[in-house]
C-alpha atoms as a PDB file:
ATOM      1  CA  UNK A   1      14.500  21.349 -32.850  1.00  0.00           C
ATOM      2  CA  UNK A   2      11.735  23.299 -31.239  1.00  0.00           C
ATOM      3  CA  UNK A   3       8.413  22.071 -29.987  1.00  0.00           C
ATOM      4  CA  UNK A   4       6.268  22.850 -32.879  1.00  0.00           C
ATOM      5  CA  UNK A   5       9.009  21.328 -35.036  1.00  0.00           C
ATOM      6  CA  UNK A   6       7.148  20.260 -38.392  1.00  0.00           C
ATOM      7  CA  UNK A   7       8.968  16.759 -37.830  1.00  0.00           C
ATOM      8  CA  UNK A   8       6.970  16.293 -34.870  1.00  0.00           C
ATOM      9  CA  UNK A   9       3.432  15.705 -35.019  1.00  0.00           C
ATOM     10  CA  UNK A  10       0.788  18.470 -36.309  1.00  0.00           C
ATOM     11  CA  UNK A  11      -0.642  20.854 -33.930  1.00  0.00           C
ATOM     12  CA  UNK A  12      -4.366  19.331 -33.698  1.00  0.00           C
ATOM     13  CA  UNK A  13      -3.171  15.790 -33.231  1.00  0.00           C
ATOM     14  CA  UNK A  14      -1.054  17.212 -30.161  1.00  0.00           C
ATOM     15  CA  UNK A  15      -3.675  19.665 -28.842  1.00  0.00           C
ATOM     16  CA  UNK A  16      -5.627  16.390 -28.795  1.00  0.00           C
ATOM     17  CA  UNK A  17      -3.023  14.586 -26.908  1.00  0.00           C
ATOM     18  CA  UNK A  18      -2.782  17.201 -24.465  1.00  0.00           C
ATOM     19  CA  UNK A  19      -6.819  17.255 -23.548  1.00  0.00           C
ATOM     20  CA  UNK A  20      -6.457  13.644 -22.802  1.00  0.00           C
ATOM     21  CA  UNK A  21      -3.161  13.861 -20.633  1.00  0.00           C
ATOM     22  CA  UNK A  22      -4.648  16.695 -18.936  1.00  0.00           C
ATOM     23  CA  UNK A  23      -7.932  14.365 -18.371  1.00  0.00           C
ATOM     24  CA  UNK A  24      -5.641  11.700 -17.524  1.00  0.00           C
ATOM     25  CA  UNK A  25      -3.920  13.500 -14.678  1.00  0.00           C
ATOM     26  CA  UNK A  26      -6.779  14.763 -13.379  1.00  0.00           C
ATOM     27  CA  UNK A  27      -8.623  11.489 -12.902  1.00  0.00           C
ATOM     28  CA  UNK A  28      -5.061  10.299 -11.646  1.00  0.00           C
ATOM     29  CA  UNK A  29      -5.978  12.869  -8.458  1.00  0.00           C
ATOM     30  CA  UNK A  30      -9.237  11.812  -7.939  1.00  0.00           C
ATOM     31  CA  UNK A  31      -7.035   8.466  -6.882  1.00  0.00           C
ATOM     32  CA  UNK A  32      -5.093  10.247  -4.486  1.00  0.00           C
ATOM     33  CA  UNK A  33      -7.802  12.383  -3.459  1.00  0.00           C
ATOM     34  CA  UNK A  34      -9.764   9.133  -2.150  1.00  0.00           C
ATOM     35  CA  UNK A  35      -6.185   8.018  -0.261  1.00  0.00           C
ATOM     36  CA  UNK A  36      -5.688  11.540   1.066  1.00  0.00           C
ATOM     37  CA  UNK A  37      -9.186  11.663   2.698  1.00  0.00           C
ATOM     38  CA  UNK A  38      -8.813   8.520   4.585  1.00  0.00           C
ATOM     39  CA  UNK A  39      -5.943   7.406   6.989  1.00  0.00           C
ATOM     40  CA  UNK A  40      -2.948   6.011   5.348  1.00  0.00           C
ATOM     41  CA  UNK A  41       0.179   3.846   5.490  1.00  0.00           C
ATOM     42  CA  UNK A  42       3.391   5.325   4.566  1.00  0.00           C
ATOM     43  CA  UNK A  43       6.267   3.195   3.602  1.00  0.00           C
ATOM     44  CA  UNK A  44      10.430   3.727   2.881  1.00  0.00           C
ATOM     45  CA  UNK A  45      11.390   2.631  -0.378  1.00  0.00           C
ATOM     46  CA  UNK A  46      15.506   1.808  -0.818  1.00  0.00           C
ATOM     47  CA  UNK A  47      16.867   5.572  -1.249  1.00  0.00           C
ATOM     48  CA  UNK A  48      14.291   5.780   1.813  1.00  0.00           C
ATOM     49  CA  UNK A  49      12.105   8.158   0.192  1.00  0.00           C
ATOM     50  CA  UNK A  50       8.359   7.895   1.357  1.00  0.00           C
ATOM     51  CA  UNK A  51       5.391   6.308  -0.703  1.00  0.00           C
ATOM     52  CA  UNK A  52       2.089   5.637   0.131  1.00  0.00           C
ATOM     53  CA  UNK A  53      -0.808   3.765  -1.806  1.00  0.00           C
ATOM     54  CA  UNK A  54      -1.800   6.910  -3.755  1.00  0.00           C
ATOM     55  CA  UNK A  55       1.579   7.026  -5.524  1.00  0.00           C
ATOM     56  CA  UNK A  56       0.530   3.657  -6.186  1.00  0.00           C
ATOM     57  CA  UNK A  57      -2.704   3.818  -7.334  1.00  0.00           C
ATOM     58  CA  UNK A  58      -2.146   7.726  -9.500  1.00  0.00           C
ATOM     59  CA  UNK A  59       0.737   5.130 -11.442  1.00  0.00           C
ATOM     60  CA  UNK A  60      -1.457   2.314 -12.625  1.00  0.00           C
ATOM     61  CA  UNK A  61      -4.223   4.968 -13.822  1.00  0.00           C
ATOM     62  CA  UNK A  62      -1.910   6.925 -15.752  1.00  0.00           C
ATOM     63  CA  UNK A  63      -0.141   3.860 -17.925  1.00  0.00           C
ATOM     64  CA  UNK A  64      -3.073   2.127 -18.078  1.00  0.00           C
ATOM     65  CA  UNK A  65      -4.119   5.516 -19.857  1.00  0.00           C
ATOM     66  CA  UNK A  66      -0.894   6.042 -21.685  1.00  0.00           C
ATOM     67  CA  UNK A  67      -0.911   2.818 -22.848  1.00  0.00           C
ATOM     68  CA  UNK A  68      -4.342   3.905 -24.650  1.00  0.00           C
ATOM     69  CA  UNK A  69      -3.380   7.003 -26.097  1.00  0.00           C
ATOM     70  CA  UNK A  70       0.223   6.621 -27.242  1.00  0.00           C
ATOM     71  CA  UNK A  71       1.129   2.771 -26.825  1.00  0.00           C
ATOM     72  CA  UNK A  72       4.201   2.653 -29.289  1.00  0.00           C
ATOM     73  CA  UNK A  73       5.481   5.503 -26.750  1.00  0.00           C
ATOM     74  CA  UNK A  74       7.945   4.017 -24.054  1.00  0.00           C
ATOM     75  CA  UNK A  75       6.818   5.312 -20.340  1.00  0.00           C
ATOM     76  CA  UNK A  76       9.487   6.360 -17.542  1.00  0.00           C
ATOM     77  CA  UNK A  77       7.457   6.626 -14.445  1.00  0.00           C
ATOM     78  CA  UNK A  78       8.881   6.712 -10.541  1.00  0.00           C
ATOM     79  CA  UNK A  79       7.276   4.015  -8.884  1.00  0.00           C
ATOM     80  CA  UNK A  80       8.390   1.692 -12.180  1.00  0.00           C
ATOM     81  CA  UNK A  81      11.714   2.666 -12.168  1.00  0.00           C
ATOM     82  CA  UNK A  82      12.143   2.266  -8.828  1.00  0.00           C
ATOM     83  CA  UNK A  83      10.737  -1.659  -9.010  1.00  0.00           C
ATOM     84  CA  UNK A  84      13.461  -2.129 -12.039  1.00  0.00           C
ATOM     85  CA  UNK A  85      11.462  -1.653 -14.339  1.00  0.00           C
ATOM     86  CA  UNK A  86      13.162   0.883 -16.953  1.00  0.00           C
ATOM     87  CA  UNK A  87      12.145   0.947 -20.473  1.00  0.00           C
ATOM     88  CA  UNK A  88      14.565   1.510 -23.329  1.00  0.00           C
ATOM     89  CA  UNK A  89      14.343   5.633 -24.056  1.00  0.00           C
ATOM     90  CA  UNK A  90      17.640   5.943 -26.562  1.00  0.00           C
ATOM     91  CA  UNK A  91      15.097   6.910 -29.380  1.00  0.00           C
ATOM     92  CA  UNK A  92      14.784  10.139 -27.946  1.00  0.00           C
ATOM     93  CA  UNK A  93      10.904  10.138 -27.394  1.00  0.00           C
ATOM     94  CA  UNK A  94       9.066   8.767 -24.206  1.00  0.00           C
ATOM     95  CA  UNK A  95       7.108  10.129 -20.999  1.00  0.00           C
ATOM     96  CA  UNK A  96       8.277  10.927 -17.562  1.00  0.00           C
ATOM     97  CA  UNK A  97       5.713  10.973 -14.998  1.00  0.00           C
ATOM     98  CA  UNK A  98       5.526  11.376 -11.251  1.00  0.00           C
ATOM     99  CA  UNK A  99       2.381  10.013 -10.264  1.00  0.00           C
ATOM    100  CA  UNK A 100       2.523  12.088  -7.094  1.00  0.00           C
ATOM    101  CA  UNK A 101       5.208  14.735  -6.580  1.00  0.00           C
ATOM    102  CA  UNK A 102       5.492  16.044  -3.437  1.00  0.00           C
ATOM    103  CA  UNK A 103       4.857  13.216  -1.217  1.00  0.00           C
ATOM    104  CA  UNK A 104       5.851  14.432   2.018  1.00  0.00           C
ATOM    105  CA  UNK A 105       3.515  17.082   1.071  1.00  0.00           C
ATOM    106  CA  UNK A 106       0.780  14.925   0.638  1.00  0.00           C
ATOM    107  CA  UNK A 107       1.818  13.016   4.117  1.00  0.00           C
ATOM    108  CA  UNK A 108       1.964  16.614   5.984  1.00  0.00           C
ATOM    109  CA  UNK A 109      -1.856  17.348   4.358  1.00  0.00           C
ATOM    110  CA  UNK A 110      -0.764  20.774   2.672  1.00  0.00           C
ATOM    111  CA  UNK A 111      -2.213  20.358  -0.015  1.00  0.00           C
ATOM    112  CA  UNK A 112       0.935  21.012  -2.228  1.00  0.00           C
ATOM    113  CA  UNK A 113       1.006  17.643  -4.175  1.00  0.00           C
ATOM    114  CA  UNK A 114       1.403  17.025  -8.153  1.00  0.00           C
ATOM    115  CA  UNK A 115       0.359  14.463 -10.473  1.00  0.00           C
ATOM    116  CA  UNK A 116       3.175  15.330 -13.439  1.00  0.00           C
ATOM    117  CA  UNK A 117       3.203  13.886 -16.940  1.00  0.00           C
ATOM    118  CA  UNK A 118       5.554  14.839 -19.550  1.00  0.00           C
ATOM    119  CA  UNK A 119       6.612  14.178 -23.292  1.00  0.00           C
ATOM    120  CA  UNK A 120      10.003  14.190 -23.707  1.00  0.00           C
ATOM    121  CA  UNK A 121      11.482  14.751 -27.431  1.00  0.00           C
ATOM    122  CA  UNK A 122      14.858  15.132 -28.435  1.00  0.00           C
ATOM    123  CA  UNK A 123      15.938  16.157 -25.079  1.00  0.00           C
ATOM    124  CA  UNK A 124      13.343  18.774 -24.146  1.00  0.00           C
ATOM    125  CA  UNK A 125       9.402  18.289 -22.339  1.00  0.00           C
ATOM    126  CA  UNK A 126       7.354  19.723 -25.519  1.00  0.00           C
ATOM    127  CA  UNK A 127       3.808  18.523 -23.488  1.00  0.00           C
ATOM    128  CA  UNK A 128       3.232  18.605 -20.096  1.00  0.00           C
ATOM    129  CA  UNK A 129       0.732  18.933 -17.472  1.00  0.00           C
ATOM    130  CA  UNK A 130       0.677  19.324 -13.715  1.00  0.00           C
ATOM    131  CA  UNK A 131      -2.370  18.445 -12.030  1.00  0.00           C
ATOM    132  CA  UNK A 132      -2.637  19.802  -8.285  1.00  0.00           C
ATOM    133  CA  UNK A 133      -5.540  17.736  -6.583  1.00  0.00           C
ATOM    134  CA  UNK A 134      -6.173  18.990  -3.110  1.00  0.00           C
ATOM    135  CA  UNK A 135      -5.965  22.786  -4.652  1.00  0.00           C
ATOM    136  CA  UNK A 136      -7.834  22.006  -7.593  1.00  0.00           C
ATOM    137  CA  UNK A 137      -5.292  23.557  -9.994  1.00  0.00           C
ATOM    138  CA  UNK A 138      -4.188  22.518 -13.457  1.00  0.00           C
ATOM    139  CA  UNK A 139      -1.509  24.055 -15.697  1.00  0.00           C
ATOM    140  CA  UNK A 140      -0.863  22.638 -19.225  1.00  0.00           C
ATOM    141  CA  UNK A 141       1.125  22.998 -22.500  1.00  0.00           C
ATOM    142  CA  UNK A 142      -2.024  23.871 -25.054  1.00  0.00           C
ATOM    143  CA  UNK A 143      -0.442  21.935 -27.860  1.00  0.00           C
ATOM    144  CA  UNK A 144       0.147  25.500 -29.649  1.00  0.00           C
ATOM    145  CA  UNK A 145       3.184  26.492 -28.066  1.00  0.00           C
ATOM    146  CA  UNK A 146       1.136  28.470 -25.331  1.00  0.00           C
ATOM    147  CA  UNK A 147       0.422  27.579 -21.549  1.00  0.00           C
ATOM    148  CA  UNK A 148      -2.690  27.489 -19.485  1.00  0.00           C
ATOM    149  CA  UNK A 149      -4.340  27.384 -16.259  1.00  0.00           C
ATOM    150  CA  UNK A 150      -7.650  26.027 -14.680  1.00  0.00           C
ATOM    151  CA  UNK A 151      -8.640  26.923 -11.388  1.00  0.00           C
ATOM    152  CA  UNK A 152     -11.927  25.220 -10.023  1.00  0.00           C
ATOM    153  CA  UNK A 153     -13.972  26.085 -13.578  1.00  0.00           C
ATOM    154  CA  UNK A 154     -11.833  29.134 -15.032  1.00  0.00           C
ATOM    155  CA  UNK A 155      -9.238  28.553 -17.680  1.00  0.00           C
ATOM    156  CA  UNK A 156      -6.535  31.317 -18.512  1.00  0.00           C
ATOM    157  CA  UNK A 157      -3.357  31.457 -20.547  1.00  0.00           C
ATOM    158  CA  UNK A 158      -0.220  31.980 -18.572  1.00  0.00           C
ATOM    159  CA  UNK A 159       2.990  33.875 -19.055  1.00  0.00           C
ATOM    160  CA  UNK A 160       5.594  34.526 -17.588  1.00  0.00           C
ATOM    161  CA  UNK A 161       6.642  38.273 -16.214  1.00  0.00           C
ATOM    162  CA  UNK A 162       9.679  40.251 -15.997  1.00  0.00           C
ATOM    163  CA  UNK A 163      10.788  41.091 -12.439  1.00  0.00           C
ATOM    164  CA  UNK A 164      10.169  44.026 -10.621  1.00  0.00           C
ATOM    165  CA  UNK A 165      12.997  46.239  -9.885  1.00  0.00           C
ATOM    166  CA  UNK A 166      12.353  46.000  -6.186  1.00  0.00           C
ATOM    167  CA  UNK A 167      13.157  42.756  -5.625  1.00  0.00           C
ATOM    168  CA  UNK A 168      12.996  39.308  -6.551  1.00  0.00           C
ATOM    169  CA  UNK A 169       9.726  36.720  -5.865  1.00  0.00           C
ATOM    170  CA  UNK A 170      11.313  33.524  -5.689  1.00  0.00           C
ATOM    171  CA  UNK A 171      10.889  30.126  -5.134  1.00  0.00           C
ATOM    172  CA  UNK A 172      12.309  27.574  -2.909  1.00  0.00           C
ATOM    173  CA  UNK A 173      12.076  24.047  -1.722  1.00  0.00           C
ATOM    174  CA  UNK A 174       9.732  23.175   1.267  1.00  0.00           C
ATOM    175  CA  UNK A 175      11.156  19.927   2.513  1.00  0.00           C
ATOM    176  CA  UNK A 176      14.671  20.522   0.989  1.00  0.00           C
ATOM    177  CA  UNK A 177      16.405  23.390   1.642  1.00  0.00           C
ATOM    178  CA  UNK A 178      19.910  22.852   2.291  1.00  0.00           C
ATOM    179  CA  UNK A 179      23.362  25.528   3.061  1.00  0.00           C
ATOM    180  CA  UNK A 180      24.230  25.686  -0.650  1.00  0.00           C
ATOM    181  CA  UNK A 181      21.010  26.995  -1.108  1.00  0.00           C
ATOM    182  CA  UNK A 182      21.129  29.062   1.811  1.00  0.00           C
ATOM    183  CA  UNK A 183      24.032  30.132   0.226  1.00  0.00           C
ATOM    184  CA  UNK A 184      23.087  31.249  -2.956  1.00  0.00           C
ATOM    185  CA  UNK A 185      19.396  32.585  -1.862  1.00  0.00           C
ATOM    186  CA  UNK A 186      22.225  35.095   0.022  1.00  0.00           C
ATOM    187  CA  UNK A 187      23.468  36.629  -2.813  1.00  0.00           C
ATOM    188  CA  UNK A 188      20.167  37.616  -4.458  1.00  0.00           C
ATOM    189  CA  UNK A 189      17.589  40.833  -3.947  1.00  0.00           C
ATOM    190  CA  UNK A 190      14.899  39.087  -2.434  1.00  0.00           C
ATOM    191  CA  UNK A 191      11.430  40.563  -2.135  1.00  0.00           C
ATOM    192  CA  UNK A 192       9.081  37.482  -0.962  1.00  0.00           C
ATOM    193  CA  UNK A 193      10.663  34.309  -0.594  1.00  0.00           C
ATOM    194  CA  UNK A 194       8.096  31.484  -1.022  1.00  0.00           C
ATOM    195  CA  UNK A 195       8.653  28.009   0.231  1.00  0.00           C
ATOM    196  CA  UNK A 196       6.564  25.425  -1.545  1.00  0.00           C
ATOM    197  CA  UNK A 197       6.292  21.701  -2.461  1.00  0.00           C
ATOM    198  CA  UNK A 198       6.525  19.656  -5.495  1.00  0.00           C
ATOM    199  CA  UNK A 199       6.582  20.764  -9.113  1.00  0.00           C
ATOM    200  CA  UNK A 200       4.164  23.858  -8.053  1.00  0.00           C
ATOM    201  CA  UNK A 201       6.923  25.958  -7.540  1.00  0.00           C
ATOM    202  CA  UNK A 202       7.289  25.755 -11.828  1.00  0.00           C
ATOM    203  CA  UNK A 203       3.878  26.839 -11.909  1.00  0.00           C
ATOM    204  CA  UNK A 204       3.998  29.649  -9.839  1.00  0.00           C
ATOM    205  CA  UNK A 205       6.987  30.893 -12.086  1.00  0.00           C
ATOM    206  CA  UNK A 206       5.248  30.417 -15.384  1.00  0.00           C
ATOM    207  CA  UNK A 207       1.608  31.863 -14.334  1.00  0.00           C
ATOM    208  CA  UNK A 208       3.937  35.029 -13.606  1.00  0.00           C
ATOM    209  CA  UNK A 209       3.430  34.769  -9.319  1.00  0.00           C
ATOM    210  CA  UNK A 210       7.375  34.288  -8.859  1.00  0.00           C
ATOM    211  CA  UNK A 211      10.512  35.435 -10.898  1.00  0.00           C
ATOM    212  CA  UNK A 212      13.281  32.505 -10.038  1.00  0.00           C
ATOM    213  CA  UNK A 213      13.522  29.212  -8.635  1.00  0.00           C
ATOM    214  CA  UNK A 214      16.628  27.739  -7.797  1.00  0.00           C
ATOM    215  CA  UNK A 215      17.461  23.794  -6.955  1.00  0.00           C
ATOM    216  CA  UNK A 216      20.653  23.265  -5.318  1.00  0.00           C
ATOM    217  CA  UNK A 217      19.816  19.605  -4.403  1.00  0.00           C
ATOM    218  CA  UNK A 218      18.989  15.889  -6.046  1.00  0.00           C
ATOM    219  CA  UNK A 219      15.926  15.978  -8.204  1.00  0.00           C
ATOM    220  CA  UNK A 220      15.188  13.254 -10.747  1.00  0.00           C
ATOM    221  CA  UNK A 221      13.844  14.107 -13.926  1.00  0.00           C
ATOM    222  CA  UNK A 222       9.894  13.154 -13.516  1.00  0.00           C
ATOM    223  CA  UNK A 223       9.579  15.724 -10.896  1.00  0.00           C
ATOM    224  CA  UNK A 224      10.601  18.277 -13.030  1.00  0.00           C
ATOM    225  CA  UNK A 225       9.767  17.339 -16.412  1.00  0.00           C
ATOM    226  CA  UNK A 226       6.033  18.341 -16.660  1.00  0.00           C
ATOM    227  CA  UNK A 227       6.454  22.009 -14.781  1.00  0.00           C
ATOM    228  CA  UNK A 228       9.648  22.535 -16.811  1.00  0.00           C
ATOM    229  CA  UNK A 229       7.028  21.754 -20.394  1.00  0.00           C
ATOM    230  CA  UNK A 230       4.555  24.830 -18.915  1.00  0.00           C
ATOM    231  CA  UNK A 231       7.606  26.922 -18.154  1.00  0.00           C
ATOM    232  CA  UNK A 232       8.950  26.662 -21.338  1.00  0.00           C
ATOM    233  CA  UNK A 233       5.213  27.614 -23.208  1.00  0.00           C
ATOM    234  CA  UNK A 234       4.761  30.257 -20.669  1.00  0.00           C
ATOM    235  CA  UNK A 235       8.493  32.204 -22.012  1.00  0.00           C
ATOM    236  CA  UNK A 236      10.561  30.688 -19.206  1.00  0.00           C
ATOM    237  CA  UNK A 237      13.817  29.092 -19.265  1.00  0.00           C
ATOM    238  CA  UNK A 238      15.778  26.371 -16.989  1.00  0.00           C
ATOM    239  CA  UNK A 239      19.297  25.905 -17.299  1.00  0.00           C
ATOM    240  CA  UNK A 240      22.276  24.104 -15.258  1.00  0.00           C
ATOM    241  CA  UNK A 241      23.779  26.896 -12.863  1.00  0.00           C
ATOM    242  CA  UNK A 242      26.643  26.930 -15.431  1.00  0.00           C
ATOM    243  CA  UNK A 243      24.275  27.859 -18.139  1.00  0.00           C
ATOM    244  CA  UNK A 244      24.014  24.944 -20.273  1.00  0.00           C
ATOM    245  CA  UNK A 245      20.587  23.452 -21.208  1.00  0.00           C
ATOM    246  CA  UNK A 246      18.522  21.476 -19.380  1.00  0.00           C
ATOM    247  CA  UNK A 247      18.154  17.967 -20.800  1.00  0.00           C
ATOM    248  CA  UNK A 248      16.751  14.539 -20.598  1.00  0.00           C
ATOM    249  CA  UNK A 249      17.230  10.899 -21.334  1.00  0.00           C
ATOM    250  CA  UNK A 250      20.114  11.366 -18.453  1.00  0.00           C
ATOM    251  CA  UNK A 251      22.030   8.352 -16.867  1.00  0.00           C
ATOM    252  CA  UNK A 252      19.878   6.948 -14.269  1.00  0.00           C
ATOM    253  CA  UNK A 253      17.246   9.935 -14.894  1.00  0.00           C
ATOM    254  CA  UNK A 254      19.012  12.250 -12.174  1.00  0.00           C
ATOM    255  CA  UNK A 255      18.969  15.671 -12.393  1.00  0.00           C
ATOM    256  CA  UNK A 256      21.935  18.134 -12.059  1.00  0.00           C
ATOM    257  CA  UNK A 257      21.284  21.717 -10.114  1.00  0.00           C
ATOM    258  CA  UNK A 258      19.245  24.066 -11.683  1.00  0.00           C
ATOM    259  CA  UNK A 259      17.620  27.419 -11.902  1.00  0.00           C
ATOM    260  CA  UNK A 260      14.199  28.105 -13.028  1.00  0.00           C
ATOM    261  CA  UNK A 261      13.627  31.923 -14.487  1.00  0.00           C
ATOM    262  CA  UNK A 262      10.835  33.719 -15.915  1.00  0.00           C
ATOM    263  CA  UNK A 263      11.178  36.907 -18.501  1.00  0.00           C
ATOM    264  CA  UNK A 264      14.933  38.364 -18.644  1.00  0.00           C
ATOM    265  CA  UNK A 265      14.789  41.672 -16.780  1.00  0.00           C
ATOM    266  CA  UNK A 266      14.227  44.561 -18.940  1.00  0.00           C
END
């Protein structure tokens, strides 16, 4: 089934959704924009992943807001799941959000932080949005099967582009780069290699900046689900390194590796 399915719902009802996720995450970063100018605790939760009170306060905007604009709509959000609280998703149709991707980002003041909220149905992120506060970015889905852009007061469509024959642009992890990545980033033709944080690294890929991102380490599905939605309405594909789709709705929500394209090469 593909995004603009006829069994899913009409085009203006989900252009309308998206304006008011996109609203949503954006007031979500004014939350972590009033943390992030002020000094800050950071705590270990159990896998001993950092949090602070932004991730905190971004979650109870956004499903307080969720709650208002699709309430039958079952929520899978990080900070929930990771206080036990995991609603039932086996009818194929919920939200993943990460109310702030890129944490360590956030704690190392680069600016490369994410608000992320996705809908997931049957197995694929058909509306997403990714919300980058401190750079004052937004990319979308446009509810039309098209993607978009907003920096400061400028909107644009995105695409994705076919890569150059001189090289690759690609994308890698900031905080977690590992040997198997070294590994494969070995056996590409690399022009620019750009290390970034958090879901922007999708972004860059679908606005056309960057050709390939590869993930050769544990993810969980809400930090990939909303930049994975704009890659997908920009022309881009993510698959398992074997090929097979991407899905969701996983045990557990974790991810398997991955590699994020743009256009096939001509």
């Amino acid at each position: 089934m593909t995004p603009d399915s006829p069994d899913r719902a009409d085009t203006g009802d989900r252009t309308a959704m998206m304006e008011r996720l996109v609203d949503l995450a954006v007031r979500a970063g004014a939350e972590i924009l009033e943390v992030y100018a002020q000094d800050f605790e950071v705590f270990s939760k159990d896998d001993e992943s950092p949090v602070t009170a932004a991730d905190e306060r971004a979650e109870r905007v956004i499903l307080a807001g969720l709650a208002e604009i699709a309430p039958d709509i079952p929520v899978v959000a990080e900070e929930s799941v990771a206080a036990g609280r995991v609603p039932d998703v086996s009818a194929g149709r919920f939200f993943l959000v990460d109310p702030l991707d890129g944490t360590k980002q956030f704690i190392e003041r680069n600016g490369q932080f994410t608000v992320n909220i996705a809908l997931i149905e049957d197995n694929v992120p058909t509306l997403g949005v990714v919300h980058l506060p401190a750079l004052e970015e937004t990319f979308w889905t446009d509810g039309r099967g098209g993607a978009c852009k907003r920096k400061g007061a400028e909107t644009t469509a995105i695409h994705c582009r076919v890569p150059a024959d001189d090289g690759l642009v690609v994308m890698a992890s900031r905080s977690h780069r590992n040997q198997e990545t070294e590994d494969y980033l070995a056996t590409l033709q690399i022009k620019e290699l750009d290390a970034s944080g958090s879901s922007l690294k999708f972004c860059r890929v679908a606005e056309g900046a960057a050709d390939l991102y590869p993930r050769l380490g544990r993810t969980m599905e809400w930090d990939v689900a909303a930049g994975h939605a704009v890659l997908l309405a920009a022309g881009g594909s993510m698959t398992t390194f074997d090929g097979a789709p991407f899905t969701y709705g996983k045990p557990i929500f974790e991810n398997p590796h991955f590699i994020v394209r743009g256009l096939p090469a001509a």
